[in-house]
N, C-alpha and C. Protein backbone atom coordinates (compact mmCIF):
# COMPACT_ATOMS: atom_id res chain seq x y z
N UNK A 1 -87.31 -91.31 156.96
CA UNK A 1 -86.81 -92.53 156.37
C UNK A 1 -87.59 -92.79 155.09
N UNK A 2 -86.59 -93.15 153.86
CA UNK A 2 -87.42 -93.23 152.70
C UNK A 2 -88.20 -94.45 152.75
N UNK A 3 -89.35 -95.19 152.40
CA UNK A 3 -89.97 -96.57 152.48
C UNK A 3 -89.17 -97.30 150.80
N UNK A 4 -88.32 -97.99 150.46
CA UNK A 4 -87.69 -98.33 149.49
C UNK A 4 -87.89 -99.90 150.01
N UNK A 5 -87.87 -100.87 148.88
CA UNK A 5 -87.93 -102.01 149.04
C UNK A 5 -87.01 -102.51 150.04
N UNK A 6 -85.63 -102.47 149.69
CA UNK A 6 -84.55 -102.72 151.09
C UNK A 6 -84.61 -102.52 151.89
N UNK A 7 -85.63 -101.40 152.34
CA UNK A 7 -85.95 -100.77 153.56
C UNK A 7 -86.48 -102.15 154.22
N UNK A 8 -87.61 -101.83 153.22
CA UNK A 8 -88.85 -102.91 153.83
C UNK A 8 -88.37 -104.24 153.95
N UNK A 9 -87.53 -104.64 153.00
CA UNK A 9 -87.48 -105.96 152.98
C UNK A 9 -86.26 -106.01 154.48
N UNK A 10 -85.10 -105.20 154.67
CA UNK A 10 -84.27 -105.33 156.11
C UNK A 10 -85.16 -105.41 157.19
N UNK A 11 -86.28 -104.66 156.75
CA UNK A 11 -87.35 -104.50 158.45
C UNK A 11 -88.19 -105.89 158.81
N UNK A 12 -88.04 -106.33 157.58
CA UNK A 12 -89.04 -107.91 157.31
C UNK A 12 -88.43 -109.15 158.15
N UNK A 13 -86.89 -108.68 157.23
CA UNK A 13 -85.87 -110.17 157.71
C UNK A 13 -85.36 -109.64 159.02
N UNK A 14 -85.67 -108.50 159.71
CA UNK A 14 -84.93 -108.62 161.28
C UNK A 14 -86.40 -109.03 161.64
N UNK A 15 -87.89 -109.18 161.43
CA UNK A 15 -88.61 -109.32 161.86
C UNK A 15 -88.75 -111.46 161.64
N UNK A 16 -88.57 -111.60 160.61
CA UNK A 16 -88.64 -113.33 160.07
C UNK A 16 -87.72 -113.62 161.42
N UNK A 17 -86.22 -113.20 161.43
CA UNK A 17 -85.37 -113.80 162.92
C UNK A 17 -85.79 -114.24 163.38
N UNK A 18 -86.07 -113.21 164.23
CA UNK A 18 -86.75 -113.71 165.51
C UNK A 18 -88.78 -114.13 165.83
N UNK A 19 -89.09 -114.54 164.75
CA UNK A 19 -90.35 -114.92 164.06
C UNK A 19 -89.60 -116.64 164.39
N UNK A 20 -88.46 -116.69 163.34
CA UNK A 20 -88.56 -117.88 162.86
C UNK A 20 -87.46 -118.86 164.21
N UNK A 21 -87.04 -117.73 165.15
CA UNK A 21 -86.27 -118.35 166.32
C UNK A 21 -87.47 -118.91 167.01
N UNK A 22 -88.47 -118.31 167.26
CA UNK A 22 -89.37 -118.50 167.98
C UNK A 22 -89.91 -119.60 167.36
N UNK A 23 -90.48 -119.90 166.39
CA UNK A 23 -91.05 -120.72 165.94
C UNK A 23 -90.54 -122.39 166.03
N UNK A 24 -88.97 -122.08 165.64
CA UNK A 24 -88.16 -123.23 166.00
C UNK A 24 -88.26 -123.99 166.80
N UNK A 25 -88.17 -122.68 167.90
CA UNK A 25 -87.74 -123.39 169.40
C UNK A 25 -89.68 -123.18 169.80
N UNK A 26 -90.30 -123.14 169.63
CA UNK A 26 -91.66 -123.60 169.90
C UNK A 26 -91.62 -125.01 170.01
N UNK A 27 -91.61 -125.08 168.27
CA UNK A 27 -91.86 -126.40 167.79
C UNK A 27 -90.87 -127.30 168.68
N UNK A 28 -89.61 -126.90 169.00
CA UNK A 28 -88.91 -128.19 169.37
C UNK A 28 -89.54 -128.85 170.90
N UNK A 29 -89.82 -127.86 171.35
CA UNK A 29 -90.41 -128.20 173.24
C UNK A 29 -91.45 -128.42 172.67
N UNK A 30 -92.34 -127.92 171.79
CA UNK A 30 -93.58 -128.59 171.53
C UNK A 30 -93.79 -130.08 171.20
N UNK A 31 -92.48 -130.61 170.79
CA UNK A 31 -92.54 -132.15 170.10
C UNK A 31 -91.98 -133.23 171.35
N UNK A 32 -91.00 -132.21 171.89
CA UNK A 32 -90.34 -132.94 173.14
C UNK A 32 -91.21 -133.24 174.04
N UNK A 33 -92.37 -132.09 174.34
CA UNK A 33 -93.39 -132.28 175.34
C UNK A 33 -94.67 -133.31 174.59
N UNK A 34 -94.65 -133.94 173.73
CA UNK A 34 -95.83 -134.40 172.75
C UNK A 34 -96.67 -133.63 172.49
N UNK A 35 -97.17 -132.28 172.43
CA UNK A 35 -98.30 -131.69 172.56
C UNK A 35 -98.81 -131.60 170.67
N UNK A 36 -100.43 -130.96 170.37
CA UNK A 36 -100.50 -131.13 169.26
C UNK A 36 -100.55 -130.24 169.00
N UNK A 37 -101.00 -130.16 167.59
CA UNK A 37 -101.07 -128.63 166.68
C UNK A 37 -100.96 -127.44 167.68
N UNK A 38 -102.42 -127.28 168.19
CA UNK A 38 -103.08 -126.38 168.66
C UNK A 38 -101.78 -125.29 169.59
N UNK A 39 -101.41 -126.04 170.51
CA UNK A 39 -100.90 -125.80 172.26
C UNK A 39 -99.45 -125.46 171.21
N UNK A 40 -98.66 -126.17 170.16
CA UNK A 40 -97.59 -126.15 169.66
C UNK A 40 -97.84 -124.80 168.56
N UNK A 41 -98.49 -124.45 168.01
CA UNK A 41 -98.92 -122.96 166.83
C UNK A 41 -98.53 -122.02 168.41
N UNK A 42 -99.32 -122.04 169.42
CA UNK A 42 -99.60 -121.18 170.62
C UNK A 42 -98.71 -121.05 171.03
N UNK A 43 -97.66 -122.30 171.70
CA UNK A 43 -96.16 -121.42 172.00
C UNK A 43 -95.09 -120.75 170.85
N UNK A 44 -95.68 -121.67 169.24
CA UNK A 44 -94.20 -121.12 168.92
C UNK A 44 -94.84 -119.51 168.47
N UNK A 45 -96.17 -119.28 168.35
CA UNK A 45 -96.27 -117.52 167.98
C UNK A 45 -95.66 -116.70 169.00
N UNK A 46 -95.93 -117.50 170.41
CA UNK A 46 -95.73 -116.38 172.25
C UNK A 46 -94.53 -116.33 171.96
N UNK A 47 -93.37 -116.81 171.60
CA UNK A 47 -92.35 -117.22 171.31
C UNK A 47 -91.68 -116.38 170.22
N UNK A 48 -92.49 -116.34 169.01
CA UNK A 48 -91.65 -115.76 167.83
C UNK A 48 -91.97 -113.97 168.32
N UNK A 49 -93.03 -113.67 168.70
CA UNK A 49 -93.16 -112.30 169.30
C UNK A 49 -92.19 -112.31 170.47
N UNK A 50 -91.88 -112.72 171.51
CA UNK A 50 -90.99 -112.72 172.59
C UNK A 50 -89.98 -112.27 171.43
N UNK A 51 -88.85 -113.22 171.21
CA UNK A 51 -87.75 -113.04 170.10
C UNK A 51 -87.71 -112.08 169.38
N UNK A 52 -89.15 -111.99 168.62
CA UNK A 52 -89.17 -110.94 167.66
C UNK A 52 -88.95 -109.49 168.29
N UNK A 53 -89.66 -109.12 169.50
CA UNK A 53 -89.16 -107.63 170.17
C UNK A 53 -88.13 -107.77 171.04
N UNK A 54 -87.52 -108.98 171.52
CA UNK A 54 -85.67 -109.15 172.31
C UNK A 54 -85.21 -108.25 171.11
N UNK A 55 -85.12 -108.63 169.74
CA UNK A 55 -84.03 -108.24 168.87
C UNK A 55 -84.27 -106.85 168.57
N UNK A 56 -85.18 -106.35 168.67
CA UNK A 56 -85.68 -104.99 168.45
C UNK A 56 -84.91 -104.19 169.81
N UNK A 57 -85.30 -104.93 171.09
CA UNK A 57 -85.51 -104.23 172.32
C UNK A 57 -83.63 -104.55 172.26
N UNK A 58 -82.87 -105.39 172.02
CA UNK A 58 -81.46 -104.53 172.13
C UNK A 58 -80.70 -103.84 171.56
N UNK A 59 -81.35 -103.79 170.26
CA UNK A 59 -80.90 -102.28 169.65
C UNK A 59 -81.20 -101.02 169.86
N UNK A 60 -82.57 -100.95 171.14
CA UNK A 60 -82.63 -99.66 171.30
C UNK A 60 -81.89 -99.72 173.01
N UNK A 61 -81.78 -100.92 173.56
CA UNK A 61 -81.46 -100.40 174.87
C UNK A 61 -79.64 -100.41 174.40
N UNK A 62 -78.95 -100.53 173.33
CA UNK A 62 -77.58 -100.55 172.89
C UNK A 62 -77.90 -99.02 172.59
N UNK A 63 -78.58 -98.72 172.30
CA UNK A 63 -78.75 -97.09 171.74
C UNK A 63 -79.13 -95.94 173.67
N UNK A 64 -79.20 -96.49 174.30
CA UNK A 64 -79.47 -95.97 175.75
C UNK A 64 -81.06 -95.64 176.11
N UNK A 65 -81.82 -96.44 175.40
CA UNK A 65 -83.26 -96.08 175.92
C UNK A 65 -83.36 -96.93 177.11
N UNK A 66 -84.46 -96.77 177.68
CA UNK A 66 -84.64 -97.06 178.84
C UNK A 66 -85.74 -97.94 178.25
N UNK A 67 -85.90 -99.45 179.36
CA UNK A 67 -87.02 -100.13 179.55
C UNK A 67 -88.23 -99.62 179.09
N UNK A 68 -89.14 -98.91 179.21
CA UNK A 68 -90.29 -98.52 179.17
C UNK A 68 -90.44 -98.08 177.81
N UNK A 69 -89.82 -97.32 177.27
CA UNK A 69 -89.12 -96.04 176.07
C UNK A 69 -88.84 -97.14 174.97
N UNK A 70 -88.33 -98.26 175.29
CA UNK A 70 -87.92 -99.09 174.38
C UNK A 70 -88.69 -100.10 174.23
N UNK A 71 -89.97 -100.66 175.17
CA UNK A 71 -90.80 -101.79 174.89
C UNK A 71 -91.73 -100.68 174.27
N UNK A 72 -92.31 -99.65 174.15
CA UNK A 72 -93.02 -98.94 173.59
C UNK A 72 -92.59 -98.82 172.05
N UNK A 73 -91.57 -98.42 171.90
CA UNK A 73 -90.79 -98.46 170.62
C UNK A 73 -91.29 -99.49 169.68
N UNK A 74 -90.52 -100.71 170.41
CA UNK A 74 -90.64 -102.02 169.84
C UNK A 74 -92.05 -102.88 169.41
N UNK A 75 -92.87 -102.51 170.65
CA UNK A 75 -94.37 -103.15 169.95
C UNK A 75 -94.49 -102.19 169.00
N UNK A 76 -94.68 -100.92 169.00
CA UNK A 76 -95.02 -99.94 167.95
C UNK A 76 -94.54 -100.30 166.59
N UNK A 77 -92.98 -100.61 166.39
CA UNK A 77 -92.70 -101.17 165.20
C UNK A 77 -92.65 -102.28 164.99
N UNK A 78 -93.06 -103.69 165.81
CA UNK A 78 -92.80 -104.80 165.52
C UNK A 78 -94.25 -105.07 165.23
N UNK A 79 -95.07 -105.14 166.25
CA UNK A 79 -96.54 -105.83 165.90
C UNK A 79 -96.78 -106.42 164.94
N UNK A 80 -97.69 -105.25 164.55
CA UNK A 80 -98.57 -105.78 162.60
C UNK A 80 -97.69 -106.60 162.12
N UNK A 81 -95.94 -106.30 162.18
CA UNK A 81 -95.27 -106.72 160.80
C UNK A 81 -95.07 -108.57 161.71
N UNK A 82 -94.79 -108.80 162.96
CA UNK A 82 -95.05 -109.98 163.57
C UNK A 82 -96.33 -110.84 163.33
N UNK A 83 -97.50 -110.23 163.48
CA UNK A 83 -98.53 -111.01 163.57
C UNK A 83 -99.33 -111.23 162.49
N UNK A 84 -98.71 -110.46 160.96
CA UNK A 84 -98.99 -111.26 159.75
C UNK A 84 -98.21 -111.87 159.65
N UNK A 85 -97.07 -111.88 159.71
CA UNK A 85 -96.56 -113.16 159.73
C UNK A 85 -96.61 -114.41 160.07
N UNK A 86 -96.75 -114.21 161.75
CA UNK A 86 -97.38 -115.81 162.31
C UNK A 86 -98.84 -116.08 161.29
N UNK A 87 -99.69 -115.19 161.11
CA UNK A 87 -100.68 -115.65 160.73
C UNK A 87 -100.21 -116.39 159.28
N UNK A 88 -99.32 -115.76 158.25
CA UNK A 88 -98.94 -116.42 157.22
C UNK A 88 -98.58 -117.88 157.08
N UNK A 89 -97.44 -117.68 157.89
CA UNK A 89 -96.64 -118.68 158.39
C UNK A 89 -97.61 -120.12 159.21
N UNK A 90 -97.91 -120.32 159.77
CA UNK A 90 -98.85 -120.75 160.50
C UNK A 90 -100.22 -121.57 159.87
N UNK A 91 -100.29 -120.36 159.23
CA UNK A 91 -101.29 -120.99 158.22
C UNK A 91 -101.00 -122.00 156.77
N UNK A 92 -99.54 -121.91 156.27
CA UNK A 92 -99.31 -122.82 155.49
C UNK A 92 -98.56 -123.66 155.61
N UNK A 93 -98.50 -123.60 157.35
CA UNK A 93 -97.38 -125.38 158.00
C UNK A 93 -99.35 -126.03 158.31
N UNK A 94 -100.37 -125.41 158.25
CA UNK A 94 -101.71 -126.09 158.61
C UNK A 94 -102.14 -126.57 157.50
N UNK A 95 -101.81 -126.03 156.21
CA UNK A 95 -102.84 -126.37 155.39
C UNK A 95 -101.93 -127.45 154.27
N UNK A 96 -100.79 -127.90 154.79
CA UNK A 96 -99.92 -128.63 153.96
C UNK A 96 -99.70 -129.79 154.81
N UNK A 97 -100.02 -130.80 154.09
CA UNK A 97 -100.92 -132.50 154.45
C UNK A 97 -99.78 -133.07 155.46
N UNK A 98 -100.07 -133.37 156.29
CA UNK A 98 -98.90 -133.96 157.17
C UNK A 98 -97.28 -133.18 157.97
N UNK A 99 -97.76 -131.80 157.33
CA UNK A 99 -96.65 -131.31 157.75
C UNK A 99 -96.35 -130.72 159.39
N UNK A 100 -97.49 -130.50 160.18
CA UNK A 100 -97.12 -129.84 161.63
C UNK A 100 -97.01 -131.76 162.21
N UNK A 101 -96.90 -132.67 161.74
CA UNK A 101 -97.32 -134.42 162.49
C UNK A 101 -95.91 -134.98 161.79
N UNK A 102 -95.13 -134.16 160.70
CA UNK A 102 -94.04 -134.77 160.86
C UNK A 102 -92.75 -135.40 161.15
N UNK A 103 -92.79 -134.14 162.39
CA UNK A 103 -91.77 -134.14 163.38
C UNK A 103 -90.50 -133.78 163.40
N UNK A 104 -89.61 -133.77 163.82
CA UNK A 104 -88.22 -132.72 163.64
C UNK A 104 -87.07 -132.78 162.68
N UNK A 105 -87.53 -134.82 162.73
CA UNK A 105 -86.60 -135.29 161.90
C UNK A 105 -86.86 -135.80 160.50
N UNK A 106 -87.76 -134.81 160.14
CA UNK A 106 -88.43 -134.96 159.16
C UNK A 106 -88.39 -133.86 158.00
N UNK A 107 -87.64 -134.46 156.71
CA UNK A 107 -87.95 -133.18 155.63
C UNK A 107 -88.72 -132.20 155.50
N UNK A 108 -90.10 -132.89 155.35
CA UNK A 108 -91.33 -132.68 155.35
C UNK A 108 -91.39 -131.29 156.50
N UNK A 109 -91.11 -131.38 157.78
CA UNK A 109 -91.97 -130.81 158.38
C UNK A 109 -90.71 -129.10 158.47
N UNK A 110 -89.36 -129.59 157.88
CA UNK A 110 -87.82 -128.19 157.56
C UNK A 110 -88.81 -127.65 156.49
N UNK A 111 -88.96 -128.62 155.17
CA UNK A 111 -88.97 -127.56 154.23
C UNK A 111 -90.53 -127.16 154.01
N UNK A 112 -91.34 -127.27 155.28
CA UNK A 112 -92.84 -126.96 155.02
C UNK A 112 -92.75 -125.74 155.49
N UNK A 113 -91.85 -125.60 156.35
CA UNK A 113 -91.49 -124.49 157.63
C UNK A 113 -90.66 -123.56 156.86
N UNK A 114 -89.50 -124.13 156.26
CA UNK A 114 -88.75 -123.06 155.73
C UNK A 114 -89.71 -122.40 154.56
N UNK A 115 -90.75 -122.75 154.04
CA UNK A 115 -91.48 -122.36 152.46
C UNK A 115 -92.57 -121.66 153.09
N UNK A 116 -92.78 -121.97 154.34
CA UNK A 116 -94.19 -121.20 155.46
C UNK A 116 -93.26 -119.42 155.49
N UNK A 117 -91.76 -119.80 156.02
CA UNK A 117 -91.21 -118.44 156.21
C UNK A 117 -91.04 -117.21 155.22
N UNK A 118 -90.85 -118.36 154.08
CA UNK A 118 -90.72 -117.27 152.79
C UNK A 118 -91.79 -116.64 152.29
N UNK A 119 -92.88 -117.56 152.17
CA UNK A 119 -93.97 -116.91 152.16
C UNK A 119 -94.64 -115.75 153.09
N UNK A 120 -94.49 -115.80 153.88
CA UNK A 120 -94.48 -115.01 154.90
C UNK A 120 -93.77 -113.75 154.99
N UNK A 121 -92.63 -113.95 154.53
CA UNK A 121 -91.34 -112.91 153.78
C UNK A 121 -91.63 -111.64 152.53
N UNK A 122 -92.63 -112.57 151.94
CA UNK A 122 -93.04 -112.30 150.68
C UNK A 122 -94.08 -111.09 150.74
N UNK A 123 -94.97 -111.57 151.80
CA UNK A 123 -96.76 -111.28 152.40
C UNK A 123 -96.15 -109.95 152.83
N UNK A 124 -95.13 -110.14 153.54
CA UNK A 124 -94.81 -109.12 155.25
C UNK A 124 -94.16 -107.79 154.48
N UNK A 125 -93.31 -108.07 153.62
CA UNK A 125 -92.93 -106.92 152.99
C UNK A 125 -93.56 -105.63 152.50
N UNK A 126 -94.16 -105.61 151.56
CA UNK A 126 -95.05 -104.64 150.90
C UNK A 126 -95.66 -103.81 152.09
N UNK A 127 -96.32 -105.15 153.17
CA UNK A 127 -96.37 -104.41 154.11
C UNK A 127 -96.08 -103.40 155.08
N UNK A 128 -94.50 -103.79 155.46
CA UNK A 128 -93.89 -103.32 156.23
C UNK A 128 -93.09 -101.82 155.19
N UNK A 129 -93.21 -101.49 153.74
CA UNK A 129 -93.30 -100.72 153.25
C UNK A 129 -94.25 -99.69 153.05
N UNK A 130 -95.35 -100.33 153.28
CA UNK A 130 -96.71 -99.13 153.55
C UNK A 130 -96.30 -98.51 154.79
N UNK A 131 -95.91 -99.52 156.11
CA UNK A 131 -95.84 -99.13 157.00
C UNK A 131 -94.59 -97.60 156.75
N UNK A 132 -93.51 -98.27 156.86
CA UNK A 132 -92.61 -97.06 156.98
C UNK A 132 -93.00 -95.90 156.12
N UNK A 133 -93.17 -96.34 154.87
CA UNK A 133 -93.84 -94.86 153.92
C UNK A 133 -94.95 -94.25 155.16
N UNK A 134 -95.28 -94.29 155.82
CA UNK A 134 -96.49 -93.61 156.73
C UNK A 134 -95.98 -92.94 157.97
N UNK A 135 -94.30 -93.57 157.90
CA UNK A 135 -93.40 -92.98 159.37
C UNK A 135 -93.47 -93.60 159.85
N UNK A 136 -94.18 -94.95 160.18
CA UNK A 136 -94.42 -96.02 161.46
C UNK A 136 -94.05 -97.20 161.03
N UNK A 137 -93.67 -98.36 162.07
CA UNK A 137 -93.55 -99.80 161.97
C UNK A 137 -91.68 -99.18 162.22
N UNK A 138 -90.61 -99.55 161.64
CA UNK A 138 -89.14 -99.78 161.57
C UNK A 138 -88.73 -98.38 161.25
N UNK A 139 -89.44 -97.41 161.00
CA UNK A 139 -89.07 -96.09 160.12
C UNK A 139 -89.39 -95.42 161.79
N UNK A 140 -89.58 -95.75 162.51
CA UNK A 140 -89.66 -95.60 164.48
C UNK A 140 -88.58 -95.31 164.92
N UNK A 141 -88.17 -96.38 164.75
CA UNK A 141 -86.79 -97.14 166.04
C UNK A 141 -85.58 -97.11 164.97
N UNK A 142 -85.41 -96.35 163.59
CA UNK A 142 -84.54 -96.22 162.32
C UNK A 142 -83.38 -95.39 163.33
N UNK A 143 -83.96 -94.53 163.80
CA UNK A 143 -83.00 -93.00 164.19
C UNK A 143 -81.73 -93.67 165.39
N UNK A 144 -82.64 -94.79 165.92
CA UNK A 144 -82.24 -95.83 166.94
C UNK A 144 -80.73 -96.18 166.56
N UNK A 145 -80.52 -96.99 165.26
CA UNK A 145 -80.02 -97.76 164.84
C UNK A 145 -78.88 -97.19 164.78
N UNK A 146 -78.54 -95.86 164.93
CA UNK A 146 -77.27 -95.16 164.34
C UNK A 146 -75.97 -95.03 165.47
């Protein structure tokens, strides 16, 4: 698989998905349940990784891998490119004044989140281009896809 920006950047945005499903639906049980920062960052990452390898893990079990064959797959190419992200992400809904306390129905706390993702988008790429240029991360589970 060649590592080309589109590459990287398709391997990014199936990775943001289910990053940013997770994150969503973190945050929403996180606000419903009152909980703070801390306990609310903690489910929506368990969360955006859950999501993030579902979407991985049914394109290879649509391709006929088996359970085992296919969660192996999937951490292998999802990881790294998941967990800079949360770390991106995460880190600039923290460091932007009022934004994880503003709550659902709040501008503030969409477009802190939606500008956390892009950034994150931004970070994850290049990355996830080193990665595949090396054969690993999405340039894995590529042969999958067909």
């Amino acid at each position: 698989m060649k590592a080309t920006w589109g590459v990287a950047a398709s391997a990014t945005l199936h990775c943001l998905t289910g990053c940013a499903i997770g994150e969503v639906l973190g945050m929403v049980i996180a606000t419903a349940l009152g909980w703070h920062d801390l306990p609310s960052i903690l489910l929506a990452v368990a969360l955006a990784f859950v999501f993030g390898y579902a979407l991985t893990l049914r394109g290879l079990f649509r391709a006929g891998l088996k359970w085992r064959a296919a969660l192996r797959l999937a951490l292998a190419a999802d990881t790294l490119s998941i967990l800079v992200m949360e770390i991106v992400d995460n880190g600039i809904m923290l460091i932007i004044p009022g934004a994880m306390d503003s709550g659902l129905a709040s501008f503030l706390f969409w477009g802190a989140l939606a500008f956390s993702l892009l950034v994150a988008f931004l970070v994850t790429t290049p990355i996830n281009k080193w990665i595949i240029g090396r054969g690993k991360g999405h340039a894995v589970i590529h042969a999958y896809h067909h």
